[in-house]
C-alpha atoms as a PDB file:
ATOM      1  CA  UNK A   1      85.794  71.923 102.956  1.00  0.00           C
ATOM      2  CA  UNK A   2      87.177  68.856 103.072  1.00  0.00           C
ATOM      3  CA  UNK A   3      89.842  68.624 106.080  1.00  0.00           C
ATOM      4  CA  UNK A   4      92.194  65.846 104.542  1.00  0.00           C
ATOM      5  CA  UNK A   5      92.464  67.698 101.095  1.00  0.00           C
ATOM      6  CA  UNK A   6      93.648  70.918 103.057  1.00  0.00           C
ATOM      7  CA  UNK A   7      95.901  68.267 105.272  1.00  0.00           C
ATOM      8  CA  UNK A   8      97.261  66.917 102.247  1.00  0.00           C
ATOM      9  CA  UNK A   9      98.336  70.499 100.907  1.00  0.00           C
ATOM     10  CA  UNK A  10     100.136  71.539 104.023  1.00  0.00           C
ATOM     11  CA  UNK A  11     102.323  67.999 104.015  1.00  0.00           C
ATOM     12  CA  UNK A  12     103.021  68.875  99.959  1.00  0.00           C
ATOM     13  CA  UNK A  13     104.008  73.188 101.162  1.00  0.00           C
ATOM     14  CA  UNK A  14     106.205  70.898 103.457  1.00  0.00           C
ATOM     15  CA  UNK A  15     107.867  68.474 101.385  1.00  0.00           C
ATOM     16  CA  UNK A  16     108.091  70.417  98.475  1.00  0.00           C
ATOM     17  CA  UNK A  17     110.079  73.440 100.442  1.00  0.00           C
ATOM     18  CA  UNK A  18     113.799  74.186 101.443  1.00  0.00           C
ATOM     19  CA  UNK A  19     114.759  74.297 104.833  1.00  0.00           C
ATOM     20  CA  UNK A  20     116.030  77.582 105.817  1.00  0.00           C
ATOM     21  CA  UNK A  21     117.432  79.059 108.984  1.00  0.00           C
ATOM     22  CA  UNK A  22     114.605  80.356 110.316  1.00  0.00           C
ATOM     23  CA  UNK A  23     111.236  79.110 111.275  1.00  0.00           C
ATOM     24  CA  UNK A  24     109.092  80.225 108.058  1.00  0.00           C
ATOM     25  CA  UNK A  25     105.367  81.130 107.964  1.00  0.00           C
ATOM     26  CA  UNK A  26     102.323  79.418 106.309  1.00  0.00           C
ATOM     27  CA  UNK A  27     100.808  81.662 103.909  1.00  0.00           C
ATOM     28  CA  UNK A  28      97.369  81.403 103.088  1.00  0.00           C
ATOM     29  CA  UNK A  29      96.394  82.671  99.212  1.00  0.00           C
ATOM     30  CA  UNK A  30      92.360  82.417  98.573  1.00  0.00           C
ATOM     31  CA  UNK A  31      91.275  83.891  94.525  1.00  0.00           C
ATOM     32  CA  UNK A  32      87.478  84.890  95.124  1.00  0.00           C
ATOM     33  CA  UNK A  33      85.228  84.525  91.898  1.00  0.00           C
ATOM     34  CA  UNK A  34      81.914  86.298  91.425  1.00  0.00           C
ATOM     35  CA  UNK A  35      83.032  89.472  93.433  1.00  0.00           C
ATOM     36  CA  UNK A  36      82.810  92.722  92.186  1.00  0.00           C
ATOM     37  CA  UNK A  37      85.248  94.690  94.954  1.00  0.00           C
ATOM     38  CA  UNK A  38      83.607  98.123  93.948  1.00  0.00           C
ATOM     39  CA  UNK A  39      80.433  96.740  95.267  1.00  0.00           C
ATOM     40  CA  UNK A  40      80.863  97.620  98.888  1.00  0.00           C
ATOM     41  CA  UNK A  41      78.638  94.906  99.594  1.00  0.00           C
ATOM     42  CA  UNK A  42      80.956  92.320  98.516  1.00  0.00           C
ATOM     43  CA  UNK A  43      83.707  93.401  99.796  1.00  0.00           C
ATOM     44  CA  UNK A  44      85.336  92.188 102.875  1.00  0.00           C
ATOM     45  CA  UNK A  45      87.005  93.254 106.232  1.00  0.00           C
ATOM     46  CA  UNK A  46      87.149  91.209 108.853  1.00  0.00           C
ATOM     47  CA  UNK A  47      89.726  90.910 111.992  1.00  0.00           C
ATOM     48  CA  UNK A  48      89.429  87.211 113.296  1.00  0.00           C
ATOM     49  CA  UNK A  49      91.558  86.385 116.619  1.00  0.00           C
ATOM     50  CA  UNK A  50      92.600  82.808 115.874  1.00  0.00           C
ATOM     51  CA  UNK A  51      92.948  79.613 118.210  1.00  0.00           C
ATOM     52  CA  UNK A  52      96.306  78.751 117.634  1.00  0.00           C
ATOM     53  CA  UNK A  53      99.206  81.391 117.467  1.00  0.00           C
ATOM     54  CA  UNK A  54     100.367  82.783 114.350  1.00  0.00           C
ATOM     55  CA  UNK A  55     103.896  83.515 115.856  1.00  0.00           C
ATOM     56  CA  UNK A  56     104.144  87.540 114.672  1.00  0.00           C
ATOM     57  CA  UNK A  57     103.555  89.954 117.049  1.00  0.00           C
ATOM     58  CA  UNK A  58     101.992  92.949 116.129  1.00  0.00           C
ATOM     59  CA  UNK A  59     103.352  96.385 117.097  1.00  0.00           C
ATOM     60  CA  UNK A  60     100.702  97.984 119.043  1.00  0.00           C
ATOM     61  CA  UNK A  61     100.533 101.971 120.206  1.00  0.00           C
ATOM     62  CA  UNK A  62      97.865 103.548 122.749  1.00  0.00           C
ATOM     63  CA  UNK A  63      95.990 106.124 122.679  1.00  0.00           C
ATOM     64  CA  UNK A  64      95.026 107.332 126.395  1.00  0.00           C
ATOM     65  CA  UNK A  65      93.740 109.071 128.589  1.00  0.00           C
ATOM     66  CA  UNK A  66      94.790 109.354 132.156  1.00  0.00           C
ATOM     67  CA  UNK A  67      92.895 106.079 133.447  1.00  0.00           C
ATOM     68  CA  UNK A  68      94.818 104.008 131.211  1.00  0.00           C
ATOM     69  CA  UNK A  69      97.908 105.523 130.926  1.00  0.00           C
ATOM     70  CA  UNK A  70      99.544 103.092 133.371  1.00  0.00           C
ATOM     71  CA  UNK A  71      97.874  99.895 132.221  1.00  0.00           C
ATOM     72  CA  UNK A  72      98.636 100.819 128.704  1.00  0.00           C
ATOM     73  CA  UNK A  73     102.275 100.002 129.195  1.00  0.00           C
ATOM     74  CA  UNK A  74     102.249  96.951 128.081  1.00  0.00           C
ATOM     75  CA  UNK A  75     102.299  98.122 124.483  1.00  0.00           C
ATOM     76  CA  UNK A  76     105.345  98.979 122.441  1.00  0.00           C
ATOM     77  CA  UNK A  77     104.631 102.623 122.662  1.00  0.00           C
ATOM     78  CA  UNK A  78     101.652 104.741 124.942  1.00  0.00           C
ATOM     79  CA  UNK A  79     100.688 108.512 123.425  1.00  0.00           C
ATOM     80  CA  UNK A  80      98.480 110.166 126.538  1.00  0.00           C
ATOM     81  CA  UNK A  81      96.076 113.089 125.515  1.00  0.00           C
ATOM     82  CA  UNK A  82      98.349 115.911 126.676  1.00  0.00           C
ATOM     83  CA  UNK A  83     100.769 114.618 124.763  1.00  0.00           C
ATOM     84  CA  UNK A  84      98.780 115.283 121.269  1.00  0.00           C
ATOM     85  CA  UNK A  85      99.432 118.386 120.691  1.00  0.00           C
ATOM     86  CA  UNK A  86     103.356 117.253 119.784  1.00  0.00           C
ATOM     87  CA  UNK A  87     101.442 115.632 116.692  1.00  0.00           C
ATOM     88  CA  UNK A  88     100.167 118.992 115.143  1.00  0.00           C
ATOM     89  CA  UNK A  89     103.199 117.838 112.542  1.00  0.00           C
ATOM     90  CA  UNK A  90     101.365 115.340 109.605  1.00  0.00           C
ATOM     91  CA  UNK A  91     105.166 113.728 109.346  1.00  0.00           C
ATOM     92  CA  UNK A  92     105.303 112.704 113.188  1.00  0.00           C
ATOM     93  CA  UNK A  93     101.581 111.165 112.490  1.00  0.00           C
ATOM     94  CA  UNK A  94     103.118 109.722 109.196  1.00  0.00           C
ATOM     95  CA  UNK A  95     106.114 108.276 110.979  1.00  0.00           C
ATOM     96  CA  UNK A  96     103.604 106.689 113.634  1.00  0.00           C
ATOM     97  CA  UNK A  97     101.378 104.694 111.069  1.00  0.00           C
ATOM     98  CA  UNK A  98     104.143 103.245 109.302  1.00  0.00           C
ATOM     99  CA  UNK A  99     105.523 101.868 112.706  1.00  0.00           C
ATOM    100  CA  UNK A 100     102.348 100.211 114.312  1.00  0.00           C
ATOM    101  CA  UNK A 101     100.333  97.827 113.132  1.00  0.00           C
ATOM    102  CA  UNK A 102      97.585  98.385 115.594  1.00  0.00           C
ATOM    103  CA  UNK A 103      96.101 101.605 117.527  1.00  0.00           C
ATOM    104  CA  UNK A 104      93.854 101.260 120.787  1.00  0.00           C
ATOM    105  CA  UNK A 105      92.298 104.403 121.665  1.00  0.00           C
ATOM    106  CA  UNK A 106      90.667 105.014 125.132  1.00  0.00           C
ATOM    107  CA  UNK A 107      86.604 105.726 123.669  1.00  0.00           C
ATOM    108  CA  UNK A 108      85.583 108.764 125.856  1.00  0.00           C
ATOM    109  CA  UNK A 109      88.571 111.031 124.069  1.00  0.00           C
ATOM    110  CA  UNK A 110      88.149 109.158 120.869  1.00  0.00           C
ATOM    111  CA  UNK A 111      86.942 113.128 119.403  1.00  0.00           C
ATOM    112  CA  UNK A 112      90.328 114.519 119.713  1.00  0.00           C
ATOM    113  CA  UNK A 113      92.148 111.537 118.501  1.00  0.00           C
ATOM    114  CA  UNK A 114      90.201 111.788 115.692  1.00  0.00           C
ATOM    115  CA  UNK A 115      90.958 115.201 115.241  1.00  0.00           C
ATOM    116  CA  UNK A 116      94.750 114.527 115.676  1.00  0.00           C
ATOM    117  CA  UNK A 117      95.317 111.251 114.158  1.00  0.00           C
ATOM    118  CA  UNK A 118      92.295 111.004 111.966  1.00  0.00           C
ATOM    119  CA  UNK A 119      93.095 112.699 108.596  1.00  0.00           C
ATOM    120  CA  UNK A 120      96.348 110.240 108.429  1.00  0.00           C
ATOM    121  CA  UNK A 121      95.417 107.352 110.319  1.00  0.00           C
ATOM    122  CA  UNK A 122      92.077 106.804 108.348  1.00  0.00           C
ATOM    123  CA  UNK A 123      93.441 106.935 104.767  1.00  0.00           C
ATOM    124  CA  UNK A 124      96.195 104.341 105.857  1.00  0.00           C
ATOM    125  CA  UNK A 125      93.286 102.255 107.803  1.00  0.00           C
ATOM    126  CA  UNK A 126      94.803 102.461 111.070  1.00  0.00           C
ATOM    127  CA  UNK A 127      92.589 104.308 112.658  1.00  0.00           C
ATOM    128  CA  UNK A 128      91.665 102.633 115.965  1.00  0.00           C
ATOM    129  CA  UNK A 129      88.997 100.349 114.740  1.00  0.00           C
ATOM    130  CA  UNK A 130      85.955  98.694 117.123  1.00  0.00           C
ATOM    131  CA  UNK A 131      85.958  95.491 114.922  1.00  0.00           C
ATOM    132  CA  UNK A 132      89.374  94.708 116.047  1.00  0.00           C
ATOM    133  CA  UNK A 133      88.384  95.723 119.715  1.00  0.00           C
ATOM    134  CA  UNK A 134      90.795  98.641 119.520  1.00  0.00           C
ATOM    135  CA  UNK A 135      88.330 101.192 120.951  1.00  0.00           C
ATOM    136  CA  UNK A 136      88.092 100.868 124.656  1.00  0.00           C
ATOM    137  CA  UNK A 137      86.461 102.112 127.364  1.00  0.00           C
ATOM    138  CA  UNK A 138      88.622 103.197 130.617  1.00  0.00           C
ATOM    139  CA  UNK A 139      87.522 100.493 132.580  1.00  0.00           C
ATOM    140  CA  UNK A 140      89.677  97.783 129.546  1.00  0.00           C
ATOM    141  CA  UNK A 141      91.902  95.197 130.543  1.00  0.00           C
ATOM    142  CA  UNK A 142      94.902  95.854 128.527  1.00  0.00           C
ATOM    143  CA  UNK A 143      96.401  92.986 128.810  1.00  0.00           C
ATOM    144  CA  UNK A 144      93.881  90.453 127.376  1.00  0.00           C
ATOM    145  CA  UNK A 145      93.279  92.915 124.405  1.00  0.00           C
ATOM    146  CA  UNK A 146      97.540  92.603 123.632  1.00  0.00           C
ATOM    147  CA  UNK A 147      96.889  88.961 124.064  1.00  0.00           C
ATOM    148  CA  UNK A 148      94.071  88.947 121.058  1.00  0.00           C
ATOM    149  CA  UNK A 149      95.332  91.386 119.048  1.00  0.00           C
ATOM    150  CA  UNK A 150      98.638  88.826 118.643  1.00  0.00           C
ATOM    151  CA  UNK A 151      96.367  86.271 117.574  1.00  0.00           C
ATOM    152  CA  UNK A 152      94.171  88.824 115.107  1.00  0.00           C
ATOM    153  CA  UNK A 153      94.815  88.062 111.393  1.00  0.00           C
ATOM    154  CA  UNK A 154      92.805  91.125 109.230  1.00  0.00           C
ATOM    155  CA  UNK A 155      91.312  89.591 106.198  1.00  0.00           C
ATOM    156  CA  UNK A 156      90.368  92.261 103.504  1.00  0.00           C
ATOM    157  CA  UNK A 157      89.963  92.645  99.733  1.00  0.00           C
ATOM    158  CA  UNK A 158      92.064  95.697  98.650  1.00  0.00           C
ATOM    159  CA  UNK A 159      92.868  96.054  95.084  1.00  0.00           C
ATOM    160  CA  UNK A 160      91.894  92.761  93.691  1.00  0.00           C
ATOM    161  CA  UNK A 161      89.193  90.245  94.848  1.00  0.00           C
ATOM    162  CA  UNK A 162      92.131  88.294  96.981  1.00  0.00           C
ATOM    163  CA  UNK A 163      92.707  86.950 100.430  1.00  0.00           C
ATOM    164  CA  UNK A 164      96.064  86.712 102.118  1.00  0.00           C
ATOM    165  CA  UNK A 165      96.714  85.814 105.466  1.00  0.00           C
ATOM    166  CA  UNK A 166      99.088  83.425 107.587  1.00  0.00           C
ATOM    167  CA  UNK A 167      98.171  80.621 108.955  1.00  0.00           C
ATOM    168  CA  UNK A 168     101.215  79.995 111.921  1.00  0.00           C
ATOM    169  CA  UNK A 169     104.696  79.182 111.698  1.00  0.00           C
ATOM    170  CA  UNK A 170     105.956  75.563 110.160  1.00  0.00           C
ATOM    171  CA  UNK A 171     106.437  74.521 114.034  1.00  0.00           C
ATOM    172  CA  UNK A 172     102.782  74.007 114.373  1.00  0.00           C
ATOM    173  CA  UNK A 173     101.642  70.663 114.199  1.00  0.00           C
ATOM    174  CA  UNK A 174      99.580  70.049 110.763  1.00  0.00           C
ATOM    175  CA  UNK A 175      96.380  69.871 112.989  1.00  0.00           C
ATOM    176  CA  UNK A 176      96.977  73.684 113.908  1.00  0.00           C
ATOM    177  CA  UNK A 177      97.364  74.918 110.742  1.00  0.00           C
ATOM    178  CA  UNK A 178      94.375  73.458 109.461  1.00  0.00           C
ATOM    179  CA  UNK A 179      92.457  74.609 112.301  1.00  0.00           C
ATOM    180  CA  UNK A 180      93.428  78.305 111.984  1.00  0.00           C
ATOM    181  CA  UNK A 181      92.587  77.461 108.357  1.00  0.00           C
ATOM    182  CA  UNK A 182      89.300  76.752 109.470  1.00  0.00           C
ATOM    183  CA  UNK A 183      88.434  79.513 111.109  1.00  0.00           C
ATOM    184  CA  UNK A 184      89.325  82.354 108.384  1.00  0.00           C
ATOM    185  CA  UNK A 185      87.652  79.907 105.906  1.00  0.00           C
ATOM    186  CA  UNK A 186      84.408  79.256 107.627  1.00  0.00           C
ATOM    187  CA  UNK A 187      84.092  83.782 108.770  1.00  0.00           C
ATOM    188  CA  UNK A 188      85.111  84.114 104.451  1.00  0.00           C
ATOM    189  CA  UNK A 189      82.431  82.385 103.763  1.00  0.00           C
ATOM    190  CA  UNK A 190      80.138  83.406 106.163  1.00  0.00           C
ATOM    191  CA  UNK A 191      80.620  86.791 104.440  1.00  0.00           C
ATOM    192  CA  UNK A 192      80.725  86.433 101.072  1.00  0.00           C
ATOM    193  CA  UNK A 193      77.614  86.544  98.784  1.00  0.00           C
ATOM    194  CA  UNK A 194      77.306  83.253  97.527  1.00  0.00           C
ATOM    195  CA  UNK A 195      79.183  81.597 100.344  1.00  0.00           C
ATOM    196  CA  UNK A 196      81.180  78.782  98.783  1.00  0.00           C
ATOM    197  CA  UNK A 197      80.614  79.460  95.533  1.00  0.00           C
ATOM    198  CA  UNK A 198      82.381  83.113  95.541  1.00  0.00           C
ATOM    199  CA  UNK A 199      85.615  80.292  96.202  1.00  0.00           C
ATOM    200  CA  UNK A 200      87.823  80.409  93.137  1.00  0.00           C
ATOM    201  CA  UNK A 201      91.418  78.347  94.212  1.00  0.00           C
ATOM    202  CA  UNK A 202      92.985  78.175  96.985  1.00  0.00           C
ATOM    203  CA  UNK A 203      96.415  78.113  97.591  1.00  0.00           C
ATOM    204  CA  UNK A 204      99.591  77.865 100.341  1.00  0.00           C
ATOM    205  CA  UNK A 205     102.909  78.354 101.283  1.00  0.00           C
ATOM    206  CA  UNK A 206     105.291  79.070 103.303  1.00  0.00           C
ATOM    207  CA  UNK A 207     107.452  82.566 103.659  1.00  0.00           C
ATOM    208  CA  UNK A 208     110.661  81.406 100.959  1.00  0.00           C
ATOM    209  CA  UNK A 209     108.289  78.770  99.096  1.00  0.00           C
ATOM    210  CA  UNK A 210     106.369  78.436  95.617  1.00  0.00           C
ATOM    211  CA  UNK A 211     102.807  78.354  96.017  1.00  0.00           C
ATOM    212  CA  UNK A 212     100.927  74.957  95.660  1.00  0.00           C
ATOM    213  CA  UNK A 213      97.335  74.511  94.831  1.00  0.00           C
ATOM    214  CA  UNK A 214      94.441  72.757  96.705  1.00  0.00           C
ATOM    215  CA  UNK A 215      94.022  69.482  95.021  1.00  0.00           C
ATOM    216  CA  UNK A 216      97.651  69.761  93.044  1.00  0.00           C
ATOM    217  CA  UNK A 217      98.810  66.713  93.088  1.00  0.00           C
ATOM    218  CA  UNK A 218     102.349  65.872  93.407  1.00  0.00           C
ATOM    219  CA  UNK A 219     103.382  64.810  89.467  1.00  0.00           C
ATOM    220  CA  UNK A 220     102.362  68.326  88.812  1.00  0.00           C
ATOM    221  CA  UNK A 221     104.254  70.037  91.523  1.00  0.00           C
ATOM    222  CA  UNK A 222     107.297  68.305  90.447  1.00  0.00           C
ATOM    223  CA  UNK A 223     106.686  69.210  86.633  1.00  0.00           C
ATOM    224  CA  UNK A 224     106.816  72.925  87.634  1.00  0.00           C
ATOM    225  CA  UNK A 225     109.590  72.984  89.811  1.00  0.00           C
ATOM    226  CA  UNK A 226     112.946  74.395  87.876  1.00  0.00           C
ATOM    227  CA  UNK A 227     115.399  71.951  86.996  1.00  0.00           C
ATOM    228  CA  UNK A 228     118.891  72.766  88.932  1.00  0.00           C
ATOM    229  CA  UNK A 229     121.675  74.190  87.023  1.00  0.00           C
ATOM    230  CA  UNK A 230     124.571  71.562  87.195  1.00  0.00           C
ATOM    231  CA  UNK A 231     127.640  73.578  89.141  1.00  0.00           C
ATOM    232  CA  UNK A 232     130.415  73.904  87.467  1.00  0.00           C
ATOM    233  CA  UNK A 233     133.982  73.549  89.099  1.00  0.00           C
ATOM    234  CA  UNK A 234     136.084  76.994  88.693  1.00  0.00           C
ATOM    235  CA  UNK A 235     140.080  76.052  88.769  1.00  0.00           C
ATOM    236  CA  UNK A 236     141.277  79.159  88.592  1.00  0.00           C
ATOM    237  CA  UNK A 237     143.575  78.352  85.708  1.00  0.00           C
ATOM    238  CA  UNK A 238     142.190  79.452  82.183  1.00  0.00           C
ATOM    239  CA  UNK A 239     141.571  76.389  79.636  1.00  0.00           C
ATOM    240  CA  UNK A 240     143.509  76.309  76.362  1.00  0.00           C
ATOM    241  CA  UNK A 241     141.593  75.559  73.218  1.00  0.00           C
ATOM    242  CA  UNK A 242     143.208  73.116  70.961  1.00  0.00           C
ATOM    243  CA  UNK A 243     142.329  73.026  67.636  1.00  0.00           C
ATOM    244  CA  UNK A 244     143.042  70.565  65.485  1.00  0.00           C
ATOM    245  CA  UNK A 245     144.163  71.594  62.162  1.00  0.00           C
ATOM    246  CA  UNK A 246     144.610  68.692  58.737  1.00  0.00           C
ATOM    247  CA  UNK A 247     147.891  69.036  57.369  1.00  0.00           C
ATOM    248  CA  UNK A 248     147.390  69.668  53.566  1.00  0.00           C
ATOM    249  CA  UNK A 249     147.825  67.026  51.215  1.00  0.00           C
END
């Protein structure tokens, strides 16, 4: 990949986008080629913990034992063993997955989280999983993993052969962005059958933006953007309509 194309790109996201009240996120589209996603050899599921921040902090919940019960405060929420059997309810276990983005479990009771959590964390894919480092012994340091896990973007085929993932807020400098670009690119490919050539387009923007293609250049860009609608003064008072009538001859 050649790092002044993908430079080029994020100055045209930037130009080519509003300014809006709030500091917006780069958004990173990729459209594989050559995949076939029901082939569970091609497709992918990856959780990369990237250089430079991505600015969205991930709601995290643990699942402890007594050892790290204390050390596991520094997540948004802690569940300790004796407190499962409050989740018997599927709704409480529902609620719970739709809150959290991540789950650390403590490994040595991992059996009867699974047996609590597992039937509705695992069809929503948040069960605590090891590729994320979210299974840890009692001996973890907590607060490094919370420090990774808000750097961890999860890049993943679902439905359609497509990766999405952000890149870092528009404060980053250009340099950042293309270097947390770098990373997801390089582990895609890394992954992917045919490496490079399993690369159909690639596309960014940011959070309120259009999309704008790798090697667009900016004469298109312009051609697709809508033309503005002229405003049109309201007065309040209601026009009369004159019409002009010939007098007959």
């Amino acid at each position: 990949m050649d790092k002044n194309k993908f430079l080029n790109l994020i100055k045209l996201v930037r130009e080519h986008s509003k300014k809006r009240h709030f500091s917006q996120t780069f958004d990173l589209i990729i459209n594989l080629k050559g995949i076939n996603i029901k082939n569970q050899d091609h497709n992918v599921d990856l959780f990369l913990s990237l250089t430079n921040t991505i600015g969205k902090k991930p709601r995290i919940c643990a699942l402890v034992g007594k050892e790290l019960a204390n050390q596991a405060k520094v997540f948004d929420n802690v569940i300790t063993m004796d407190q499962f059997p409050e989740f018997k309810d599927k709704k409480k276990v529902k609620d719970l997955a739709r809150k959290y983005d991540y789950f650390v479990a403590q490994a040595n009771i991992m059996a009867n989280i699974a047996s609590t959590f597992g039937k509705t964390l695992g069809p929503t894919g948040k069960m605590p999983n090891p590729k994320a480092g979210c299974v840890v012994p009692p001996s973890a340091n907590l607060q490094e993993l919370k420090t990774k896990l808000e750097n961890t973007v999860r890049i993943k085929t679902k439905a359609e052969p497509i990766i999405k993932a952000p890149l870092g807020k528009e404060d980053l400098t250009d340099d950042q962005i293309l270097e947390n670009f770098n990373q997801i690119y390089n582990a895609l490919t890394h992954v992917l059958p045919s490496e490079e050539n399993n690369i159909g387009s690639i596309y960014l923007k940011l959070t309120m933006s259009r999309p704008i293609r790798l090697g667009q250049k900016a004469e298109e860009i312009l051609e697709e953007e809508p033309k503005k609608k002229k405003k049109v003064k309201k007065t309040g008072k209601k026009e009369k309509k004159t019409v002009k009538v010939e007098a007959e001859k």
